[in-house]
PDB file of N, CA and C in Angstrom:
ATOM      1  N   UNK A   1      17.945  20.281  12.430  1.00  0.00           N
ATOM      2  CA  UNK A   1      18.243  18.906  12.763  1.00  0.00           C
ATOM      3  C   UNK A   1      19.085  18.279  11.649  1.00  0.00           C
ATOM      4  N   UNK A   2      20.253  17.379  12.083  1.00  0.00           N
ATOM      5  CA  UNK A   2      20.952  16.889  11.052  1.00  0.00           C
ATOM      6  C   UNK A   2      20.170  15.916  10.558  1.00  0.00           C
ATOM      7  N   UNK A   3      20.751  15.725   8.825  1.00  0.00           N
ATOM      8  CA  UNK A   3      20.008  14.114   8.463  1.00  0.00           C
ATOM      9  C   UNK A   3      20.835  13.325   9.174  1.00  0.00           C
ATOM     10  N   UNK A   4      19.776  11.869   9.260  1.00  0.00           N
ATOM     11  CA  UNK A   4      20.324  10.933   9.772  1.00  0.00           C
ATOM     12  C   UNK A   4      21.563  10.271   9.370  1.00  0.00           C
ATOM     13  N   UNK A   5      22.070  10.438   8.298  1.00  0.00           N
ATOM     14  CA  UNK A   5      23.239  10.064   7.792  1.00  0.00           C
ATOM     15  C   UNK A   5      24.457  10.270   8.117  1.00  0.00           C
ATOM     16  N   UNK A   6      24.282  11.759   8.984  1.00  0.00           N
ATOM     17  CA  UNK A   6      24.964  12.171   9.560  1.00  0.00           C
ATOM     18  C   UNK A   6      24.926  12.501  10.901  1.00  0.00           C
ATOM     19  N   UNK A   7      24.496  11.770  11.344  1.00  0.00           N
ATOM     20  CA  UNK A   7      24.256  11.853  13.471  1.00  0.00           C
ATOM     21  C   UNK A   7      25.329  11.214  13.552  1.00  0.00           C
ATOM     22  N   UNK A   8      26.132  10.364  13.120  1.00  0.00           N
ATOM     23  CA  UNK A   8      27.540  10.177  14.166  1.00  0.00           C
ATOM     24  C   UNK A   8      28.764  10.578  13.379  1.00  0.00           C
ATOM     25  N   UNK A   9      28.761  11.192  12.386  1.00  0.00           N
ATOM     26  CA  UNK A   9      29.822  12.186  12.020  1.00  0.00           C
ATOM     27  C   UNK A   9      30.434  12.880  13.010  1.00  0.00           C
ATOM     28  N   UNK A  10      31.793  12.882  13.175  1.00  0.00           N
ATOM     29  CA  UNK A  10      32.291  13.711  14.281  1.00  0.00           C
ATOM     30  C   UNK A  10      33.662  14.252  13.620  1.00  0.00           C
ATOM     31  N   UNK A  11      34.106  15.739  14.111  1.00  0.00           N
ATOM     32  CA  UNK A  11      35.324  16.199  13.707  1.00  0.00           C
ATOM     33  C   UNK A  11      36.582  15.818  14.705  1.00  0.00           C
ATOM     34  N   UNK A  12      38.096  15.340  14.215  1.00  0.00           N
ATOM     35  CA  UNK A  12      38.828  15.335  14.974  1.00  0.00           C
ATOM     36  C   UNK A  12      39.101  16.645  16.267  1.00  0.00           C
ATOM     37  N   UNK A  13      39.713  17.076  16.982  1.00  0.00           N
ATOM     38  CA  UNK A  13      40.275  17.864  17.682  1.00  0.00           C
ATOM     39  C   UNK A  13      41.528  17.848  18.616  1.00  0.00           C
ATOM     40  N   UNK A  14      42.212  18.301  18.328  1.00  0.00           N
ATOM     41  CA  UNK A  14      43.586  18.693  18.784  1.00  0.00           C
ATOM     42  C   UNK A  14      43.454  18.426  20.320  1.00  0.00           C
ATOM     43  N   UNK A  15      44.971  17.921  20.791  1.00  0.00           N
ATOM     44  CA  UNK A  15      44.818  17.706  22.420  1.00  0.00           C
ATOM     45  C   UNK A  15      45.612  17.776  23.075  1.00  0.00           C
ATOM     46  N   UNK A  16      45.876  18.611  24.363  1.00  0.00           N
ATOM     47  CA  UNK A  16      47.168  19.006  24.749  1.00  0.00           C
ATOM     48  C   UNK A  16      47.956  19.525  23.718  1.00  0.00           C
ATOM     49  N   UNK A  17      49.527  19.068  24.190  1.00  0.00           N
ATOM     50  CA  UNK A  17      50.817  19.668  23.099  1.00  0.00           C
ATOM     51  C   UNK A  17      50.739  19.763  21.645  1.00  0.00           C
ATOM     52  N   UNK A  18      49.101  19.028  21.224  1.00  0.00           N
ATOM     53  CA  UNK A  18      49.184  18.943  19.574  1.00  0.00           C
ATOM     54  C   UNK A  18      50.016  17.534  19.341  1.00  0.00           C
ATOM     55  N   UNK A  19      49.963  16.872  20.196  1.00  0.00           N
ATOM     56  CA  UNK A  19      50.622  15.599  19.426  1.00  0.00           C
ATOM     57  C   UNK A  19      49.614  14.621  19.274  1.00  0.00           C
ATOM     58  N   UNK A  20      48.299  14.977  19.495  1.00  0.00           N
ATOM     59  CA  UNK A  20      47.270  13.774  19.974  1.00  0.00           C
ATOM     60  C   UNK A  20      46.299  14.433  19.389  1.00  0.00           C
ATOM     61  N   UNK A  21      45.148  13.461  18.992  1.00  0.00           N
ATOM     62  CA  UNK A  21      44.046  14.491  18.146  1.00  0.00           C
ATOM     63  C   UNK A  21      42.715  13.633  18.797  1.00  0.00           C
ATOM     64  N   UNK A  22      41.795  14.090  19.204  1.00  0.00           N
ATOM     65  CA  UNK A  22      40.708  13.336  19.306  1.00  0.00           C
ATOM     66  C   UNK A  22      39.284  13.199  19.243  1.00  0.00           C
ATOM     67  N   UNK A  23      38.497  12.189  19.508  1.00  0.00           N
ATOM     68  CA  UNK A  23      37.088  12.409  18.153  1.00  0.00           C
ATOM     69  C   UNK A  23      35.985  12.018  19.733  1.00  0.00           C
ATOM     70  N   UNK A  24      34.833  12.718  19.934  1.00  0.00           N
ATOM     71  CA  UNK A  24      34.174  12.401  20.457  1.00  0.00           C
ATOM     72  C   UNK A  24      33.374  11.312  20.376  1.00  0.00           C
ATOM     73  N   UNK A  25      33.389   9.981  21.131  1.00  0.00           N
ATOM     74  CA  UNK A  25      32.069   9.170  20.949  1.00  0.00           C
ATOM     75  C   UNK A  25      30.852   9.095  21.424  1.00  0.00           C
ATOM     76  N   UNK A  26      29.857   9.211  20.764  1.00  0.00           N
ATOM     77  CA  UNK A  26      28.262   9.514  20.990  1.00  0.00           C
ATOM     78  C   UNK A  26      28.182   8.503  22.341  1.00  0.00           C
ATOM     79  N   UNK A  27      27.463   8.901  23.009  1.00  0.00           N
ATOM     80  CA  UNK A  27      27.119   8.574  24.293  1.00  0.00           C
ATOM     81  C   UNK A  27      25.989   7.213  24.104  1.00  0.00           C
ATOM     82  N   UNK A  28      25.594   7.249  23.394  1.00  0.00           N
ATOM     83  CA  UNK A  28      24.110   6.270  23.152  1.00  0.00           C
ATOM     84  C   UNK A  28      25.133   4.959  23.090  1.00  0.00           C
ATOM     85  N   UNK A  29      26.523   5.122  21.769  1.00  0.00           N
ATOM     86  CA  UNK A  29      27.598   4.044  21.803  1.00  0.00           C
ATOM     87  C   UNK A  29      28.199   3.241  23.147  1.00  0.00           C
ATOM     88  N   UNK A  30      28.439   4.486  23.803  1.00  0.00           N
ATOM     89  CA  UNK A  30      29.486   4.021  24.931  1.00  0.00           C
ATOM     90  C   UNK A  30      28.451   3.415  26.163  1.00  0.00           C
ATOM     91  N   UNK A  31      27.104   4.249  26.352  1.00  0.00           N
ATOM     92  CA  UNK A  31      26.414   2.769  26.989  1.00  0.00           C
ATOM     93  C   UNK A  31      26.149   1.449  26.598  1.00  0.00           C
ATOM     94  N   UNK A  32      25.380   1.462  25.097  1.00  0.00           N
ATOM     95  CA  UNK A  32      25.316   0.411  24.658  1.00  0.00           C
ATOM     96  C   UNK A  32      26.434  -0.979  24.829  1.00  0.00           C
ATOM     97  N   UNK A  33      27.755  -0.217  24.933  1.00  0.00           N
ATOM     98  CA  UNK A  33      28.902  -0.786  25.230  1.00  0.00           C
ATOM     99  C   UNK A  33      29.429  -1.432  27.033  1.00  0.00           C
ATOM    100  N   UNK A  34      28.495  -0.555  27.479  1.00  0.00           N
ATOM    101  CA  UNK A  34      29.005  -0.501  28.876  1.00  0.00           C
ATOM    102  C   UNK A  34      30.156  -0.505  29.442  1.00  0.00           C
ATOM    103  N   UNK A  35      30.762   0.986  28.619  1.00  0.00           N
ATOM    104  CA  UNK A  35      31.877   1.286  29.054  1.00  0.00           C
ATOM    105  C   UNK A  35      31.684   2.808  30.265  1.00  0.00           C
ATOM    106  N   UNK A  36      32.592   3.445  30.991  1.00  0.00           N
ATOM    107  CA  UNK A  36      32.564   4.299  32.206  1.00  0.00           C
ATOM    108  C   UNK A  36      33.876   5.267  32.015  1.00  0.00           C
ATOM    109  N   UNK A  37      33.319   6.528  32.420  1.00  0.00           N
ATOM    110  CA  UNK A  37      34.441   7.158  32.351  1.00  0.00           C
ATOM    111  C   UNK A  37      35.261   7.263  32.778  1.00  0.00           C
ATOM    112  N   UNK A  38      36.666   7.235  32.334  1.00  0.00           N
ATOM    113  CA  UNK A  38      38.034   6.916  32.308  1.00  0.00           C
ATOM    114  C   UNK A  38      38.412   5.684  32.871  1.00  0.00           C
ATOM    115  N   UNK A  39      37.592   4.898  31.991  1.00  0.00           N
ATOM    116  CA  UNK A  39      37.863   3.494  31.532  1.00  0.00           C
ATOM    117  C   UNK A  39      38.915   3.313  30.439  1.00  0.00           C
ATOM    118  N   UNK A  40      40.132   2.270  30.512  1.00  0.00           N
ATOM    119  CA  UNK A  40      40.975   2.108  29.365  1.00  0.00           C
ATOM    120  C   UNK A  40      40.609   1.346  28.730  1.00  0.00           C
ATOM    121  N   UNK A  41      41.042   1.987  27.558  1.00  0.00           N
ATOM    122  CA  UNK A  41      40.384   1.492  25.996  1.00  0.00           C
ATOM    123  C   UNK A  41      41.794   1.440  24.998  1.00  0.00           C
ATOM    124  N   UNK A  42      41.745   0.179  24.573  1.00  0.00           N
ATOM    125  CA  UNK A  42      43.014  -0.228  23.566  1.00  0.00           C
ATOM    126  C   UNK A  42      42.743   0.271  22.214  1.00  0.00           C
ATOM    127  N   UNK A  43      43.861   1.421  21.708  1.00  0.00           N
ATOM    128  CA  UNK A  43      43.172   1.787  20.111  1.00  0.00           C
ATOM    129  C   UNK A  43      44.380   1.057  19.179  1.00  0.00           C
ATOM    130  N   UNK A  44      43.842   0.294  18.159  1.00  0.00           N
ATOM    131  CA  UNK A  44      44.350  -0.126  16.950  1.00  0.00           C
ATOM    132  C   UNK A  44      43.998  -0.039  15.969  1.00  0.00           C
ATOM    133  N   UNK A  45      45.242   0.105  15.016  1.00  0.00           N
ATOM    134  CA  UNK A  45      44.916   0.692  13.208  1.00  0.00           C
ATOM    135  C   UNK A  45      45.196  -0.660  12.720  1.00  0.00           C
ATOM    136  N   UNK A  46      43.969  -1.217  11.783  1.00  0.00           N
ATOM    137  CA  UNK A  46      43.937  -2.306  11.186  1.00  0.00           C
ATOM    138  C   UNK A  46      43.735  -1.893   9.890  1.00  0.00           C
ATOM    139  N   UNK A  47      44.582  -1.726   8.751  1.00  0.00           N
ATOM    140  CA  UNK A  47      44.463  -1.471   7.431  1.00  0.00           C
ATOM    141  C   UNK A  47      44.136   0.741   7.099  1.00  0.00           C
ATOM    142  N   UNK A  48      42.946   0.559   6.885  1.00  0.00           N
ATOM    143  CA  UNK A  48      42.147   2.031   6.806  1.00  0.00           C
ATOM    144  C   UNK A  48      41.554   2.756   8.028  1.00  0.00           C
ATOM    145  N   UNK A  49      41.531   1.503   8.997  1.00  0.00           N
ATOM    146  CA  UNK A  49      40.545   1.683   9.984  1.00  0.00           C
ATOM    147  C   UNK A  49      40.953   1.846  11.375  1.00  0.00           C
ATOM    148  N   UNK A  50      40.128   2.348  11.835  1.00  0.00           N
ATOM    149  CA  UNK A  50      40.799   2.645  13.557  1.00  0.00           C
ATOM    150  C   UNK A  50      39.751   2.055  14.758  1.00  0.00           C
ATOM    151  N   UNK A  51      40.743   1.011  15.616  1.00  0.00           N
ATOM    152  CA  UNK A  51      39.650   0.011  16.534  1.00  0.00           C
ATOM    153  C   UNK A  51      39.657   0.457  17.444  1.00  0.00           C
ATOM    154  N   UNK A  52      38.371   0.891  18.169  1.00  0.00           N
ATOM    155  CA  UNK A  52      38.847   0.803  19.798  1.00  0.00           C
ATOM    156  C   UNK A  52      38.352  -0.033  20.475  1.00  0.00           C
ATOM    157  N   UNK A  53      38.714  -0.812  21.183  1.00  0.00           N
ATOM    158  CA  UNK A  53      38.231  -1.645  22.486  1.00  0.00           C
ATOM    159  C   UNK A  53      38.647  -1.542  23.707  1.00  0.00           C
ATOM    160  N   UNK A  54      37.837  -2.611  24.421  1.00  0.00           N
ATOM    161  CA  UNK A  54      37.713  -2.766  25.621  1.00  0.00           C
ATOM    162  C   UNK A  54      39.714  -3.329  26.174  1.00  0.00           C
ATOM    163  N   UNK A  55      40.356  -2.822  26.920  1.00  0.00           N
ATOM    164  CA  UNK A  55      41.252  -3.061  27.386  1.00  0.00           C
ATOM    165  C   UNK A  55      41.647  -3.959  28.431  1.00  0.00           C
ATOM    166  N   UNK A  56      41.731  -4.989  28.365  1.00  0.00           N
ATOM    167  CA  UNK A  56      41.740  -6.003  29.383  1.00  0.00           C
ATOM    168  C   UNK A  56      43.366  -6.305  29.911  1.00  0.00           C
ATOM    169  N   UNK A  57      43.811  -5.846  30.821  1.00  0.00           N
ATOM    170  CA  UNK A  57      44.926  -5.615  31.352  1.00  0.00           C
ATOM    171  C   UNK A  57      45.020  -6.452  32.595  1.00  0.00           C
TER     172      UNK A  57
END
């Protein structure tokens, strides 16, 4: 069992052509969120950090 410190550690992974890389989000998150799959989600880099939200289009 991992320590807890590390339960939402996740590794990037490569996607398609290699131009795109991407990180799994823990499932416990994305309900809490009440988001659905292949729901659009807006990603933005603010400084160090990487946002994702809810996409309201």
């Amino acid at each position: 069992m991992k320590p807890r410190s590390d339960s939402n550690v996740r590794k990037l992974t490569r996607s398609g052509a290699g131009r795109s890389m991407g990180v799994i989000i823990p499932i416990d998150i994305i309900r809490a969120l009440g988001w659905r799959e292949r729901q659009k989600v807006r990603v933005v880099q603010k400084g160090s950090k990487v946002v994702i939200e809810d996409w309201k289009g």
